[in-house]
C-alpha atoms as a PDB file:
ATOM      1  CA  UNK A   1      74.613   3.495  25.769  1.00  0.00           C
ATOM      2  CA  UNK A   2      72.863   0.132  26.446  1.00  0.00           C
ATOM      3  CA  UNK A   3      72.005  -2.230  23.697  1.00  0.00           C
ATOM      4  CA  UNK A   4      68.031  -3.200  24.346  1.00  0.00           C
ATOM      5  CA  UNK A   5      66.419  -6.241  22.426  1.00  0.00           C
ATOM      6  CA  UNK A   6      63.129  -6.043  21.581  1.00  0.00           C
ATOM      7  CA  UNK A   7      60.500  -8.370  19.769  1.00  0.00           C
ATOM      8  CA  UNK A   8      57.386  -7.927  18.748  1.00  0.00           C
ATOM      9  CA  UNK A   9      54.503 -10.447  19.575  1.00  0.00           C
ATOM     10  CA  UNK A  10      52.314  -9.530  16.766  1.00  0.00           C
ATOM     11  CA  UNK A  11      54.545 -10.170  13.779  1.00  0.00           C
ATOM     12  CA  UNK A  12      57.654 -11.316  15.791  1.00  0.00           C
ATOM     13  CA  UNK A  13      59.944  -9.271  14.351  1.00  0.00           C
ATOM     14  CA  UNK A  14      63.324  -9.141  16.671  1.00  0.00           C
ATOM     15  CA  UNK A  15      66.108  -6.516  16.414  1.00  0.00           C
ATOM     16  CA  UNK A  16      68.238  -4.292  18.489  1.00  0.00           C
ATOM     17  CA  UNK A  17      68.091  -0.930  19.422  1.00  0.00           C
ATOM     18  CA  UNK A  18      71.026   1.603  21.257  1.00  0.00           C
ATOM     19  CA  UNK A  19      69.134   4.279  23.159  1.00  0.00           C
ATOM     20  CA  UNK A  20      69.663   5.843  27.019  1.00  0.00           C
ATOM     21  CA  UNK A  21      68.601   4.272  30.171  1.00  0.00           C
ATOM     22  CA  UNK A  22      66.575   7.055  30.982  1.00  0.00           C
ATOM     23  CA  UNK A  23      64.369   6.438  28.144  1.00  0.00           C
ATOM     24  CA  UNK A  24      61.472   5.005  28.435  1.00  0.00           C
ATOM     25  CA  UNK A  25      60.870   1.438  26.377  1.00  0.00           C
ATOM     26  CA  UNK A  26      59.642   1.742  22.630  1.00  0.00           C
ATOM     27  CA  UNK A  27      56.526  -0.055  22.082  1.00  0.00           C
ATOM     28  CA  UNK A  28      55.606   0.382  18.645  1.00  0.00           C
ATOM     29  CA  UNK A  29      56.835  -2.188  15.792  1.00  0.00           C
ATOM     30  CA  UNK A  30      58.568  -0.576  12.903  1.00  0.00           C
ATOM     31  CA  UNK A  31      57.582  -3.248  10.943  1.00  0.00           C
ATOM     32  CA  UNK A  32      54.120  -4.197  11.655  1.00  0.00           C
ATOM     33  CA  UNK A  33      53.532  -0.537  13.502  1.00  0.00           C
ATOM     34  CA  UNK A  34      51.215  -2.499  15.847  1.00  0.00           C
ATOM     35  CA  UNK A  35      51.929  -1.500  19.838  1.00  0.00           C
ATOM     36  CA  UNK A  36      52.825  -4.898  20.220  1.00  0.00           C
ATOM     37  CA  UNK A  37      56.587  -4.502  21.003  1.00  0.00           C
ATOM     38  CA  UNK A  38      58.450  -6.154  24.663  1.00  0.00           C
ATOM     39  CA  UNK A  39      61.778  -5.511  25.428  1.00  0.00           C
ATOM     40  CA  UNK A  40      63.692  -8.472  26.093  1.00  0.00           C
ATOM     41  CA  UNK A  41      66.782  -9.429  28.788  1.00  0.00           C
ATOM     42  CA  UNK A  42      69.471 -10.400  26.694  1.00  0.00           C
ATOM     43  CA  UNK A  43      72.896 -11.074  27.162  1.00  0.00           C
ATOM     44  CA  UNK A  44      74.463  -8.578  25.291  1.00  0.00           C
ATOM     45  CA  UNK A  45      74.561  -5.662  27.846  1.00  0.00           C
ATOM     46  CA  UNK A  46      76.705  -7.752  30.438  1.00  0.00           C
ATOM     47  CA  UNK A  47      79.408  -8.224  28.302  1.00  0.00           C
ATOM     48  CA  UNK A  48      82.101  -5.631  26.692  1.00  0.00           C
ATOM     49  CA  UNK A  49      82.195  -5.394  22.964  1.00  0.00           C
ATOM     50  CA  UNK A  50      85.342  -3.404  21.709  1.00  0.00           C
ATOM     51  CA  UNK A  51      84.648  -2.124  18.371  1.00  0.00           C
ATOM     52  CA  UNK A  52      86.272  -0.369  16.244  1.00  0.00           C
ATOM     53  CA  UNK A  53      90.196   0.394  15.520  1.00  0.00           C
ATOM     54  CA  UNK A  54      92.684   0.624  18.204  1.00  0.00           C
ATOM     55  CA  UNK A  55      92.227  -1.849  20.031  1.00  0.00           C
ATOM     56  CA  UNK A  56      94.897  -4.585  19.849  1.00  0.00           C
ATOM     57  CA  UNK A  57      96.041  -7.481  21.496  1.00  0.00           C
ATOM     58  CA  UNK A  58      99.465  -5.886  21.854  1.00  0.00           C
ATOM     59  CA  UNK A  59      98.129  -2.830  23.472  1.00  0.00           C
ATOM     60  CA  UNK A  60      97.556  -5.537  27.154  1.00  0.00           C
ATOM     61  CA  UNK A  61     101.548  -6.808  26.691  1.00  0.00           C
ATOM     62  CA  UNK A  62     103.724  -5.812  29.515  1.00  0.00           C
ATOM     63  CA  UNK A  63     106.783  -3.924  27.876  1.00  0.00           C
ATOM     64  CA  UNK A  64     108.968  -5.155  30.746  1.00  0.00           C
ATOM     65  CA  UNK A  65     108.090  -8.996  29.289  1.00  0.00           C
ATOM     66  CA  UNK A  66     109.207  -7.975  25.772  1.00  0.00           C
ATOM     67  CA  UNK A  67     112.470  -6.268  27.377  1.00  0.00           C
ATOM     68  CA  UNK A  68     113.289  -9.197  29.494  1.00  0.00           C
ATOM     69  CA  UNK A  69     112.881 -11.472  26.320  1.00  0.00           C
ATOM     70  CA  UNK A  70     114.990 -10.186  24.104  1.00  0.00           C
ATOM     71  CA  UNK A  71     117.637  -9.896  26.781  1.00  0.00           C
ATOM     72  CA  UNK A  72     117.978 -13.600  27.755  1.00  0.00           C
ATOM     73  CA  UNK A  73     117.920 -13.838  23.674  1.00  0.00           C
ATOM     74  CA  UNK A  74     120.677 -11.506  23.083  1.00  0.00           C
ATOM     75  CA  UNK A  75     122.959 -13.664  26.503  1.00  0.00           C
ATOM     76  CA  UNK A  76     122.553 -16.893  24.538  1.00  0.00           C
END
């Protein structure tokens, strides 16, 4: 799911919100609860954000590197 920034023009209260494409916009301000709320375009949602455990640097190392490495180690 898309992460969709919204601020509200009444009070200006900013935050983020994960919800489906399909539905429509919020436009009431859980702060203020005026119907004051826009969506903004932010950069977050062209970007990708691992979170979370299991992902690890080592997980994108070729093996056949770490192989090869050790061997020209091991001939010295």
């Amino acid at each position: 799911m898309p992460t969709y920034e919204y601020r509200c023009s009444g009070c200006g209260y900013f935050y983020e919100v994960f919800h489906k494409i399909s539905q429509d916009p919020l436009k009431t301000c859980p702060k203020c609860s005026k119907e004051s709320l826009k969506r903004c375009i932010g950069g977050k949602n062209a970007q990708l954000n691992f979170k979370g455990s299991g992902f690890y640097i080592t997980d994108y190392v070729k093996k056949t590197e770490s192989k090869n490495s050790k061997n020209s180690s091991e001939n010295k």
